[in-house]
N, C-alpha and C. Protein backbone atom coordinates (compact mmCIF):
# COMPACT_ATOMS: atom_id res chain seq x y z
N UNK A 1 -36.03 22.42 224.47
CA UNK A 1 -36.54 23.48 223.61
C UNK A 1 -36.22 24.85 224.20
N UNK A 2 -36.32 25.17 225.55
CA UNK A 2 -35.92 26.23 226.25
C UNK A 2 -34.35 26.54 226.21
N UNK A 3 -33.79 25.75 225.99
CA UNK A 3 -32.47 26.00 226.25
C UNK A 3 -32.01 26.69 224.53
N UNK A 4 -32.76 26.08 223.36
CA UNK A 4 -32.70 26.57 221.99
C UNK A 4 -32.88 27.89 221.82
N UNK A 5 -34.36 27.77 222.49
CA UNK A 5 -34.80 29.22 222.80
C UNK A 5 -34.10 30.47 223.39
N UNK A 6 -33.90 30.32 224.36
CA UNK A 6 -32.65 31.05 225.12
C UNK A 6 -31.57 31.42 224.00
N UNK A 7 -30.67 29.98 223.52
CA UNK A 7 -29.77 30.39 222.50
C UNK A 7 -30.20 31.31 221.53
N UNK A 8 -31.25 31.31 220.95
CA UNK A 8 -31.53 31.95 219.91
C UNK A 8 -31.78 33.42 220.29
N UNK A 9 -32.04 33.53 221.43
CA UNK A 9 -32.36 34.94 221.96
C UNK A 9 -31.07 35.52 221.98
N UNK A 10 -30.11 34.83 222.66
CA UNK A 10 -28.59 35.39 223.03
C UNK A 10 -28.14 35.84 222.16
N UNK A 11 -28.42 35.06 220.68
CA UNK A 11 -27.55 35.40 219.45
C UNK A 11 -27.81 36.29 218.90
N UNK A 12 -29.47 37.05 219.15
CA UNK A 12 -30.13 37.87 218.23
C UNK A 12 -30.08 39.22 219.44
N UNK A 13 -30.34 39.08 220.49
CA UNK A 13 -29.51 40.26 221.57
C UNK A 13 -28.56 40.87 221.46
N UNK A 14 -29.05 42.25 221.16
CA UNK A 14 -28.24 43.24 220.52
C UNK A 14 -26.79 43.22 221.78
N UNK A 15 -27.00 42.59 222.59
CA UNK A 15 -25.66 43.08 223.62
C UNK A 15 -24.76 41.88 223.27
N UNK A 16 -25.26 40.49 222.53
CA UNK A 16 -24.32 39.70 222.31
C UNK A 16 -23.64 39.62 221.25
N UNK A 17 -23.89 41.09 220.11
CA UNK A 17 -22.92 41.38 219.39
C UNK A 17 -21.96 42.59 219.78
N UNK A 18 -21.44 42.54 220.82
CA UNK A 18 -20.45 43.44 221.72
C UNK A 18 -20.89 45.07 221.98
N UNK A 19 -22.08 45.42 221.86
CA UNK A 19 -22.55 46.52 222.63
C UNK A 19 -22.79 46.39 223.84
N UNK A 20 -23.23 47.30 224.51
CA UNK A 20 -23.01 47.78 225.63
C UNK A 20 -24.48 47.72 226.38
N UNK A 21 -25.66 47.23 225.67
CA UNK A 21 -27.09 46.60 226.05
C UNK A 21 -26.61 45.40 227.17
N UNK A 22 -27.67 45.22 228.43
CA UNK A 22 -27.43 44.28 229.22
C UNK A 22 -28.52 42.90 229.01
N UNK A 23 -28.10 41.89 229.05
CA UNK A 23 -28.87 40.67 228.12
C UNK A 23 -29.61 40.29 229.62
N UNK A 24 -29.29 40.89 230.32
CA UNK A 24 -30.18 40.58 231.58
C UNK A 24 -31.54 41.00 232.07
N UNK A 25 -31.72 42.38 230.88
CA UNK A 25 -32.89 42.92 230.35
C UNK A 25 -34.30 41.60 229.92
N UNK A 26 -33.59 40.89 228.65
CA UNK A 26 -34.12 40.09 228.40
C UNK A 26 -34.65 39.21 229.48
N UNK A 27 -33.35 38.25 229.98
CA UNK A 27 -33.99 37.78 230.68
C UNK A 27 -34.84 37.76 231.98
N UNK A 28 -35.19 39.05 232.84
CA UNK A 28 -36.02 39.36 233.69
C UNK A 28 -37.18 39.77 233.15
N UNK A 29 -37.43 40.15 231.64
CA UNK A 29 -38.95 39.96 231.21
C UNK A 29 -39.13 38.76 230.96
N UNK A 30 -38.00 37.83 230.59
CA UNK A 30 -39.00 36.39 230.05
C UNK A 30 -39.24 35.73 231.51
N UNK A 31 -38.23 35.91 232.94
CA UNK A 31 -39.23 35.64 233.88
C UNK A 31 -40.11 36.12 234.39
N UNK A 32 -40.52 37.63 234.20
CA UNK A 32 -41.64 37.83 234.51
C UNK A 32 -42.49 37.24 233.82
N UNK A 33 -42.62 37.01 232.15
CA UNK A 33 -43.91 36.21 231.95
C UNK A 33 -43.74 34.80 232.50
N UNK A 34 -42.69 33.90 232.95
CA UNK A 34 -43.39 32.98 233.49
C UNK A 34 -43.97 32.93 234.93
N UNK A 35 -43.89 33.87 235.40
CA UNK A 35 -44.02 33.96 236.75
C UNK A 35 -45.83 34.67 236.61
N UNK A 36 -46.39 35.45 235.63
CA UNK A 36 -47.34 35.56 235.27
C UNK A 36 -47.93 34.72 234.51
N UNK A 37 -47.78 33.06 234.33
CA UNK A 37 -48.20 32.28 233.37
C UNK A 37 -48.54 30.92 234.14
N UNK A 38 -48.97 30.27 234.06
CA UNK A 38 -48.72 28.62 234.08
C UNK A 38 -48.03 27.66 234.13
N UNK A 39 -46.72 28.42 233.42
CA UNK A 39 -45.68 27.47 233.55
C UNK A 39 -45.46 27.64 231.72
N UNK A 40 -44.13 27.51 231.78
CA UNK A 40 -43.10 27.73 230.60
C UNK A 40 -43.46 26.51 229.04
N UNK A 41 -44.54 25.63 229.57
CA UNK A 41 -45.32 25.21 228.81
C UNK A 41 -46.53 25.72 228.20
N UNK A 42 -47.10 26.77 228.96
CA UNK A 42 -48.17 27.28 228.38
C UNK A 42 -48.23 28.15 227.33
N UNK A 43 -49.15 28.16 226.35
CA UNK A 43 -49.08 29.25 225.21
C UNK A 43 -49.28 30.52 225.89
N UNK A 44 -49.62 31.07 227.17
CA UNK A 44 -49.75 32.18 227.49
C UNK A 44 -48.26 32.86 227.71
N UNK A 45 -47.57 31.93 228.39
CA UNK A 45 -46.37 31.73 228.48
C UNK A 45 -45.02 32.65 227.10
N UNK A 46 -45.41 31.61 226.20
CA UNK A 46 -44.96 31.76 225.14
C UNK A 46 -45.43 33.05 224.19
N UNK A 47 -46.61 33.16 224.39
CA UNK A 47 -47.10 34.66 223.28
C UNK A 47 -46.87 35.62 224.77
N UNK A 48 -46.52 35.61 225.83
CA UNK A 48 -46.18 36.88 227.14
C UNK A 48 -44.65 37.21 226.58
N UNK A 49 -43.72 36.23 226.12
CA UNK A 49 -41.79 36.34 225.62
C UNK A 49 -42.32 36.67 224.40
N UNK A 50 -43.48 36.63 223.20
CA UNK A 50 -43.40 36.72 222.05
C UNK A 50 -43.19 38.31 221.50
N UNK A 51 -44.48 38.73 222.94
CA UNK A 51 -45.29 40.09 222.77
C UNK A 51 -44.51 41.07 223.43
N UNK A 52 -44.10 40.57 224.99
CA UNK A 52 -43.49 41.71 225.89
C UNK A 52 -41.93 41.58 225.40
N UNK A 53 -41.13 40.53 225.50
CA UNK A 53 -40.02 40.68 225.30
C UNK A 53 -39.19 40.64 224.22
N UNK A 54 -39.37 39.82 223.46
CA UNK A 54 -38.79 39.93 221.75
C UNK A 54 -39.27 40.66 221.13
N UNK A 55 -40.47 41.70 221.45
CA UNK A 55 -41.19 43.02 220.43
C UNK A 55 -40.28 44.03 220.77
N UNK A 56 -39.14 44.33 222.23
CA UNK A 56 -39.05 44.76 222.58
C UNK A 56 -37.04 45.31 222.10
N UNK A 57 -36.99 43.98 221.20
CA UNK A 57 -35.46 43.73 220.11
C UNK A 57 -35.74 45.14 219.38
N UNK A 58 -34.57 45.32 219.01
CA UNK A 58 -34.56 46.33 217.49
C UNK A 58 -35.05 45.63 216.46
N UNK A 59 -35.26 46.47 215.59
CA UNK A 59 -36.23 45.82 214.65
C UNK A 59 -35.47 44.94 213.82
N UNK A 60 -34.10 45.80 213.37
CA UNK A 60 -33.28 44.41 212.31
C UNK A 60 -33.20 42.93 213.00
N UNK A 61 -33.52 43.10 214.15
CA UNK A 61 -33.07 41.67 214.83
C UNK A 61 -34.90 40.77 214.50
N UNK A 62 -35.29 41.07 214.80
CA UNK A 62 -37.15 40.69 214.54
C UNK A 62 -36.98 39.48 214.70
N UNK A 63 -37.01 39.02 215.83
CA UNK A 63 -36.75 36.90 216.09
C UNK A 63 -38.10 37.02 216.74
N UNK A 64 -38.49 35.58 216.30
CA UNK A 64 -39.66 35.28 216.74
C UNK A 64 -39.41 33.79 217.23
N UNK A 65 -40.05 33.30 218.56
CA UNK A 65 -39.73 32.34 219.40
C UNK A 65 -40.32 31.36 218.08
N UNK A 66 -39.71 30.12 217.75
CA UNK A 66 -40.34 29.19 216.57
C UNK A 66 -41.45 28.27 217.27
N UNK A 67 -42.46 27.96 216.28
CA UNK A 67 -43.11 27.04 216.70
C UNK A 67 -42.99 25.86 216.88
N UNK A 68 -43.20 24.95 217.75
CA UNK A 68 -43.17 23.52 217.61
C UNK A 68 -43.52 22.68 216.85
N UNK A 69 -42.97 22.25 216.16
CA UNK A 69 -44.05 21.45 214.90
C UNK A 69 -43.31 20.00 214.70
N UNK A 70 -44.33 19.26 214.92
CA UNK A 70 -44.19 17.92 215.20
C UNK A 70 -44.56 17.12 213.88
N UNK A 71 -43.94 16.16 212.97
CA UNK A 71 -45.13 15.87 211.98
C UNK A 71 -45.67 14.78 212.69
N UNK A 72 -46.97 14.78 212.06
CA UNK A 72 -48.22 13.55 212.68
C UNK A 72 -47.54 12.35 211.86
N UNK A 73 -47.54 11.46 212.68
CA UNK A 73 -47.38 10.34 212.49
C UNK A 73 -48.81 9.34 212.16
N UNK A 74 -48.13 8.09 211.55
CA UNK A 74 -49.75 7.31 210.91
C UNK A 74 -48.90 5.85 211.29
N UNK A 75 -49.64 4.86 211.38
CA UNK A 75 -49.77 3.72 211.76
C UNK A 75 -50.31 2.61 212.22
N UNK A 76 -49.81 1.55 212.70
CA UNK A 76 -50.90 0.46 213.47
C UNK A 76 -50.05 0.76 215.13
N UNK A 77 -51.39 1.01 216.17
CA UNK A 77 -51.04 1.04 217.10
C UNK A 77 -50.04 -0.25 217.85
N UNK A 78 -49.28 -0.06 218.74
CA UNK A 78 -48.71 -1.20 219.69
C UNK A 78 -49.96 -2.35 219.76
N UNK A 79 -51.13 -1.93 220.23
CA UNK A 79 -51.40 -3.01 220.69
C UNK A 79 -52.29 -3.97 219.21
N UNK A 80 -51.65 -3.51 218.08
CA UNK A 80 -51.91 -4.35 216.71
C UNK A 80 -52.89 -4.25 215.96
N UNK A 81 -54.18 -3.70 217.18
CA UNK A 81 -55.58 -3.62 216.41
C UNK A 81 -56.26 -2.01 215.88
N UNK A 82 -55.47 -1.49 216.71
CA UNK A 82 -55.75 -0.17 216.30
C UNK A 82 -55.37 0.43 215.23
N UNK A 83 -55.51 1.64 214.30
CA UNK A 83 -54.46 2.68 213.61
C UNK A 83 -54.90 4.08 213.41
N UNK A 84 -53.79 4.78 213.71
CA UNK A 84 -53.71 5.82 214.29
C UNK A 84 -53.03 6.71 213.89
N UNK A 85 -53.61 8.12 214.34
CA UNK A 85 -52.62 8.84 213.33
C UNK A 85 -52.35 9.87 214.69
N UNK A 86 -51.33 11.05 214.74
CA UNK A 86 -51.36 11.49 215.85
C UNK A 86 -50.46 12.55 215.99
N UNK A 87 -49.74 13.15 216.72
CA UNK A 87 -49.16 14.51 216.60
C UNK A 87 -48.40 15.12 218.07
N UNK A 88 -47.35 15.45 218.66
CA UNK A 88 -46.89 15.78 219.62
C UNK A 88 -46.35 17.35 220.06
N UNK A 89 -46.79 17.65 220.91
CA UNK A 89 -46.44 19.22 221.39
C UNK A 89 -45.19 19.16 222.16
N UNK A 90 -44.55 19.99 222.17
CA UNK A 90 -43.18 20.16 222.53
C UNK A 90 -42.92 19.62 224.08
N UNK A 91 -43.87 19.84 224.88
CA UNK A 91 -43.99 18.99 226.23
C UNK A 91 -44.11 17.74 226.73
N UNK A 92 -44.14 16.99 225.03
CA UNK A 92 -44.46 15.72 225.27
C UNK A 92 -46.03 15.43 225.15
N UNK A 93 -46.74 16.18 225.27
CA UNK A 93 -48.32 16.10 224.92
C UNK A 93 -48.84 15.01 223.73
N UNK A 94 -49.28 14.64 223.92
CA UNK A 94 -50.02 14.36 222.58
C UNK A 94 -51.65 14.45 221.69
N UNK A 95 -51.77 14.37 220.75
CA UNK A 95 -53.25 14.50 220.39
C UNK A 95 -53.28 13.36 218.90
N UNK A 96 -54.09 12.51 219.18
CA UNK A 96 -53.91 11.47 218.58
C UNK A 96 -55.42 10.86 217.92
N UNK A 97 -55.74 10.26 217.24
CA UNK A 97 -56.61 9.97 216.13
C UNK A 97 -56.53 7.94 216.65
N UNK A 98 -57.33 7.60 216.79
CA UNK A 98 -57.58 6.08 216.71
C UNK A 98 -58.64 5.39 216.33
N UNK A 99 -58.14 3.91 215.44
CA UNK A 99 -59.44 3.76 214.92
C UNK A 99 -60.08 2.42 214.29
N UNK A 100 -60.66 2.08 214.92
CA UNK A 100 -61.02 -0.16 214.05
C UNK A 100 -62.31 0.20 213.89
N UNK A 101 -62.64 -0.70 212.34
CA UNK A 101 -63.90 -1.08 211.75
C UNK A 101 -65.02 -0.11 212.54
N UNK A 102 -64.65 -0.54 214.29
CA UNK A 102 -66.14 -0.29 214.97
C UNK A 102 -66.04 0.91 215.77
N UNK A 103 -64.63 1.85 216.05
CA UNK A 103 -64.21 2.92 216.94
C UNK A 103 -63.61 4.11 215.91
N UNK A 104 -64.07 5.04 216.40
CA UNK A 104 -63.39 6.24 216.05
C UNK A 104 -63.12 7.65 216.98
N UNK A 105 -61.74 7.97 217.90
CA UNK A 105 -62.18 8.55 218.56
C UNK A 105 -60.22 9.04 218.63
N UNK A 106 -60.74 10.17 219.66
CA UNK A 106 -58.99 11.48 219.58
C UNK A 106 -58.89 10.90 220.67
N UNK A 107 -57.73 10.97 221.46
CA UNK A 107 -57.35 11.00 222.46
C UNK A 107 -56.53 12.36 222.92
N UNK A 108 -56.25 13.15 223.99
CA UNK A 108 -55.07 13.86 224.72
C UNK A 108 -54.53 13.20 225.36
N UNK A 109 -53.17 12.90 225.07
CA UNK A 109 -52.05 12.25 225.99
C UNK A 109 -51.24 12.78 226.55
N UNK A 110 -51.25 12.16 228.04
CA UNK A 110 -50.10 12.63 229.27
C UNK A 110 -50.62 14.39 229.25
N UNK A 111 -51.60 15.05 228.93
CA UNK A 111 -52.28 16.11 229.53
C UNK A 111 -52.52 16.20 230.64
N UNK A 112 -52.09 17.56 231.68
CA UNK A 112 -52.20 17.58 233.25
C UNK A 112 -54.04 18.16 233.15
N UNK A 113 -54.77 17.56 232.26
CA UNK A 113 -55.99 18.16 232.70
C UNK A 113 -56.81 16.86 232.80
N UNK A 114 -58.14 17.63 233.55
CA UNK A 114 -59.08 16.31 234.39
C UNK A 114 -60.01 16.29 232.86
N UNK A 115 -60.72 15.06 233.04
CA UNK A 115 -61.99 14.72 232.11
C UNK A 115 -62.77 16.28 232.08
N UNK A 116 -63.36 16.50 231.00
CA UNK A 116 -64.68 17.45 231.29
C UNK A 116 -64.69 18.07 229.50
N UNK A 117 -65.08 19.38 229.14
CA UNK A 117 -65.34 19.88 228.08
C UNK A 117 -64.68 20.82 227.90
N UNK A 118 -63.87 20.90 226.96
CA UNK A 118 -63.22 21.55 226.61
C UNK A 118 -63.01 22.63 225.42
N UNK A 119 -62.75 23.78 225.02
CA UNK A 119 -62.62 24.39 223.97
C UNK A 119 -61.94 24.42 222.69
N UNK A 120 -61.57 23.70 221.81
CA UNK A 120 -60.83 23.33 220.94
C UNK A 120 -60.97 24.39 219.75
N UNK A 121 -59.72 25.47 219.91
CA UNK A 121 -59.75 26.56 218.75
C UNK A 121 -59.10 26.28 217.64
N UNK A 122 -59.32 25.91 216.65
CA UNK A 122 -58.86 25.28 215.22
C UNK A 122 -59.37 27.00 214.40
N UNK A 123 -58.36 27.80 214.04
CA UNK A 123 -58.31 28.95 213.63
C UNK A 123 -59.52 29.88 214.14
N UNK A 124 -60.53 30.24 213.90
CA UNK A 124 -61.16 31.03 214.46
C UNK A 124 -62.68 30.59 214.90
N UNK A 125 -62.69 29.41 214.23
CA UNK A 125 -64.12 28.31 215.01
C UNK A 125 -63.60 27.95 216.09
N UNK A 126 -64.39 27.73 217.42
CA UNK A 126 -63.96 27.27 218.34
C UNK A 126 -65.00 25.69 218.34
N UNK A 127 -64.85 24.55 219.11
CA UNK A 127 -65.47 23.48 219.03
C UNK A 127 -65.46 22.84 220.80
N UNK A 128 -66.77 22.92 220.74
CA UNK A 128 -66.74 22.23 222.43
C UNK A 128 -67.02 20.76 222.26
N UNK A 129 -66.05 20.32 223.09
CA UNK A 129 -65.66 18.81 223.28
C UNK A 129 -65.58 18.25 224.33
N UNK A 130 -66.03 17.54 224.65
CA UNK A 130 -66.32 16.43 225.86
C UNK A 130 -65.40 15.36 225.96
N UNK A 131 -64.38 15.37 226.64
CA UNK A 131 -63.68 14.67 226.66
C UNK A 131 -63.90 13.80 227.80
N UNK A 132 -63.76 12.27 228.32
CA UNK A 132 -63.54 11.31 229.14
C UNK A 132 -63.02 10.66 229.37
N UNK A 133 -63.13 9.60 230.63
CA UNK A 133 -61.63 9.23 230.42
C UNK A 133 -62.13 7.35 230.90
N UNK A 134 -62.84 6.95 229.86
CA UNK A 134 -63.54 5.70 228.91
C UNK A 134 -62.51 4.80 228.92
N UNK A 135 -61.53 5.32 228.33
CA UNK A 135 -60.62 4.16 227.80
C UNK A 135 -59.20 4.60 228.39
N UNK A 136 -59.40 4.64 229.73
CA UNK A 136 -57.97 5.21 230.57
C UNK A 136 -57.38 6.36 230.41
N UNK A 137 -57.65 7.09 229.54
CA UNK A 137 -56.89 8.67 228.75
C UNK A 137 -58.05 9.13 228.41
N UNK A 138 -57.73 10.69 228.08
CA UNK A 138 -58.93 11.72 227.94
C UNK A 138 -59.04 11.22 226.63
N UNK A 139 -60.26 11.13 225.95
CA UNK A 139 -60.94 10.62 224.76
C UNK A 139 -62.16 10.92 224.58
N UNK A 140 -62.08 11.36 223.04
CA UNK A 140 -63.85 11.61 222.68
C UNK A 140 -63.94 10.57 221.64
N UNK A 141 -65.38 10.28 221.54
CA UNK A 141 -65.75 9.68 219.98
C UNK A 141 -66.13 10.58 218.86
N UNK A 142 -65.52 10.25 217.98
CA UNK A 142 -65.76 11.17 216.39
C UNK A 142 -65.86 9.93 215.46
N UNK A 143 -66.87 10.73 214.82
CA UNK A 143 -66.86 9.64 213.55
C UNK A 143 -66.25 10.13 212.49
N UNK A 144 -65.33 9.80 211.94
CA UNK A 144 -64.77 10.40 210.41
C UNK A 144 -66.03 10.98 209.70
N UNK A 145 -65.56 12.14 209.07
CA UNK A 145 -66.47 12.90 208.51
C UNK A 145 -67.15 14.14 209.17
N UNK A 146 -66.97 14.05 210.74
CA UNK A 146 -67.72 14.93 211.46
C UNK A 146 -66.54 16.58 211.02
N UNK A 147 -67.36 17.52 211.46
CA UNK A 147 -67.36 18.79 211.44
C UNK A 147 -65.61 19.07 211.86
N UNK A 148 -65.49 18.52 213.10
CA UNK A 148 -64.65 18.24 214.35
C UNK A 148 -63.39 17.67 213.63
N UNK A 149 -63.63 16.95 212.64
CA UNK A 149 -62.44 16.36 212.16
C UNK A 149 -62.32 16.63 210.51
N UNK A 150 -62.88 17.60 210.38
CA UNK A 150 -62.95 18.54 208.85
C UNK A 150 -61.93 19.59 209.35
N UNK A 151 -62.63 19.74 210.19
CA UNK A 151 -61.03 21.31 211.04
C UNK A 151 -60.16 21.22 211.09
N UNK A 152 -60.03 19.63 212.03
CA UNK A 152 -58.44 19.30 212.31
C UNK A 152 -57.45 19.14 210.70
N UNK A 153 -58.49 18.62 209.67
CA UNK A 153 -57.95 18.25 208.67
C UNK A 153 -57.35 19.83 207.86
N UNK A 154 -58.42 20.55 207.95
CA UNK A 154 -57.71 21.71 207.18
C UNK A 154 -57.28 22.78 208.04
N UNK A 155 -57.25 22.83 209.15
CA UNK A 155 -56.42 23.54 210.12
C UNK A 155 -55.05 23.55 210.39
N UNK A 156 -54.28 24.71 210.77
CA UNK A 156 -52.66 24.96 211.03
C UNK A 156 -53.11 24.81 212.47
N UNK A 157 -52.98 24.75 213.35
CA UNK A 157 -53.15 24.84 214.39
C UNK A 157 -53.96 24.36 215.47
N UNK A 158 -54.02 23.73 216.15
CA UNK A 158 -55.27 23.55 217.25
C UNK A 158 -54.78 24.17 218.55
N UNK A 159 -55.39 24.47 219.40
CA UNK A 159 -55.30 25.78 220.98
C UNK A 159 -56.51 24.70 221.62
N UNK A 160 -56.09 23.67 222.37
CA UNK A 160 -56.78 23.39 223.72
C UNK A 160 -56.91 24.37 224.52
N UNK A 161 -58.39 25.08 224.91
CA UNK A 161 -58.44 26.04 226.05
C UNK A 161 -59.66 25.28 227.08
N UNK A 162 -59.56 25.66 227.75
CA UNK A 162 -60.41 25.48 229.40
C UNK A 162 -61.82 26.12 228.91
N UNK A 163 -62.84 26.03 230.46
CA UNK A 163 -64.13 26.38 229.79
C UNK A 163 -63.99 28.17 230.28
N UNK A 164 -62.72 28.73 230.72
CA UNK A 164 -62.57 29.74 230.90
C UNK A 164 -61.68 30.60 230.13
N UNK A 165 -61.34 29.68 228.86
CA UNK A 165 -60.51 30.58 227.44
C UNK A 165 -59.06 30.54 228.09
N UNK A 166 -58.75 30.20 229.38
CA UNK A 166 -57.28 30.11 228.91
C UNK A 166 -56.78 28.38 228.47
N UNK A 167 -55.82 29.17 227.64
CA UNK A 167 -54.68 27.79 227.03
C UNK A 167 -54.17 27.07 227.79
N UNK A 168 -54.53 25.74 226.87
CA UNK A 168 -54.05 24.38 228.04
C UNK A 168 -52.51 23.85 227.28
N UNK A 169 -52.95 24.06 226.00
CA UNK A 169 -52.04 23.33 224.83
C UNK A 169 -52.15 23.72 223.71
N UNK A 170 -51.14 23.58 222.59
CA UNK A 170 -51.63 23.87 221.40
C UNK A 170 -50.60 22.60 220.47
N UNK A 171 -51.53 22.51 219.42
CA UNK A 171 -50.78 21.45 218.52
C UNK A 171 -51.10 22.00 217.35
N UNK A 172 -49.64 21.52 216.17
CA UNK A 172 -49.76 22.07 215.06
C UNK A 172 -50.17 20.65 214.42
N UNK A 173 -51.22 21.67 213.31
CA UNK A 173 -51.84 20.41 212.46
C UNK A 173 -51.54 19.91 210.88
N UNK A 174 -50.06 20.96 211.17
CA UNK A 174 -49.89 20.53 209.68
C UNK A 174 -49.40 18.66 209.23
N UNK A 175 -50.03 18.22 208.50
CA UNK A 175 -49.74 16.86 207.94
C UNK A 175 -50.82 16.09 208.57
N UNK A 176 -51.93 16.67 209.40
CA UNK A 176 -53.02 16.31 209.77
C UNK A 176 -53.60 15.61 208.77
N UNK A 177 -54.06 16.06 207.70
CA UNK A 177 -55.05 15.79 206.58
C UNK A 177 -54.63 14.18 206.17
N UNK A 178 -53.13 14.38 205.56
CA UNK A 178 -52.66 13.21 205.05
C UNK A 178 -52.87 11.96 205.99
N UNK A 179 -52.36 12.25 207.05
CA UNK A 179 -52.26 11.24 208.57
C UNK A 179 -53.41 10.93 208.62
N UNK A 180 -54.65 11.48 208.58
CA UNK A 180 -55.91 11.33 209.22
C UNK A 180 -56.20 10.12 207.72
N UNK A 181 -56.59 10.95 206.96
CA UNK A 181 -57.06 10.30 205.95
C UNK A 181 -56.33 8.53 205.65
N UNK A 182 -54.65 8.57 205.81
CA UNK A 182 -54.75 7.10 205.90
C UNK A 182 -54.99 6.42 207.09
N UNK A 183 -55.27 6.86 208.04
CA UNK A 183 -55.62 6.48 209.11
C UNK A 183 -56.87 5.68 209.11
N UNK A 184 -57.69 6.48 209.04
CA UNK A 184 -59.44 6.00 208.48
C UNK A 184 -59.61 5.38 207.33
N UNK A 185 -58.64 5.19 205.73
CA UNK A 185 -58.70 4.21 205.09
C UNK A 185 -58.27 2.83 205.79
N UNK A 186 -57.43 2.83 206.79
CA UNK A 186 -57.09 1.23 207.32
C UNK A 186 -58.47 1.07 208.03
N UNK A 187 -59.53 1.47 208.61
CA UNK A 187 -60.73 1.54 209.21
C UNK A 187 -61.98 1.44 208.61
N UNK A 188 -61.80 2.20 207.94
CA UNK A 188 -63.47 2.11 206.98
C UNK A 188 -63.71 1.92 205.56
């Protein structure tokens, strides 16, 4: 994705249509924001190149780094009994929906964060969540219908943040609704 990124910058860099601008500009602000960030995965990361360095293009050029958008997938899990609906962030992350007769619950997958509570910003509600790690992976229980999974359903967006507001992750939720909903008809 970085390497797209990059391309797309090069092409829209006013010096890589043969002026006399140095493209090296660019790239010593986009390492300064990672060097002020978390790592080139983080949304802080990404809105630091959105804000400091591509605001910083002429205006005819106006590129904006694209979002990741994954569609959610729906199905019967691998191990046959489950079904699930679920969604992937550009890092490989995941945020996933699972669910039989008697379980209903999200998971975060392959997330570098520990068990505990977390902030889940679904547009401008934020939702504190308790995540554990029950069933080998960070996981909460939700019951279809809850508040928690009304958001995800009509939400663009979800922003995993810490209990200190910075960003852990973010996942887009478009095709959420559809995914979810047959998800929980194979369930309930």
């Amino acid at each position: 994705m970085m390497r797209q990124v990059w391309l797309v910058l090069m092409l829209l860099w006013p010096g890589a249509g043969g002026t006399q601008e140095d493209p090296m500009v660019l790239q010593r602000c986009i390492w300064a924001c990672l060097a002020d960030s978390p790592g080139a995965a983080s949304l802080q990361y990404n809105q630091c190149v959105e804000a400091r360095c591509i605001a910083s293009l002429p205006q005819q050029a106006s590129p904006r780094l694209p979002d990741f958008r994954s569609d959610w997938q729906v199905g019967l899990a691998s191990n046959g009994v489950h079904h699930y609906a679920g969604t992937q962030a550009e890092q490989g992350y995941a945020f996933n929906y699972f669910c039989t007769p008697g379980e209903s619950y999200f998971v975060l997958a392959d997330v570098p964060i520990e068990a505990g509570q977390y902030r889940m910003l679904i547009g401008s509600v934020e939702y504190l969540v308790p995540f554990d790690r029950a069933r080998g992976a960070l996981t909460v229980d939700i019951p279809p219908g809850s508040a928690f999974m009304q958001a995800v359903q009509r939400g663009r967006w979800l922003t995993v943040q810490d209990m200190s507001r910075r960003p852990v992750i973010r996942f887009s939720l478009a095709g959420a609704r559809a995914a979810l909903e047959a998800a929980v008809a194979q369930c309930f």
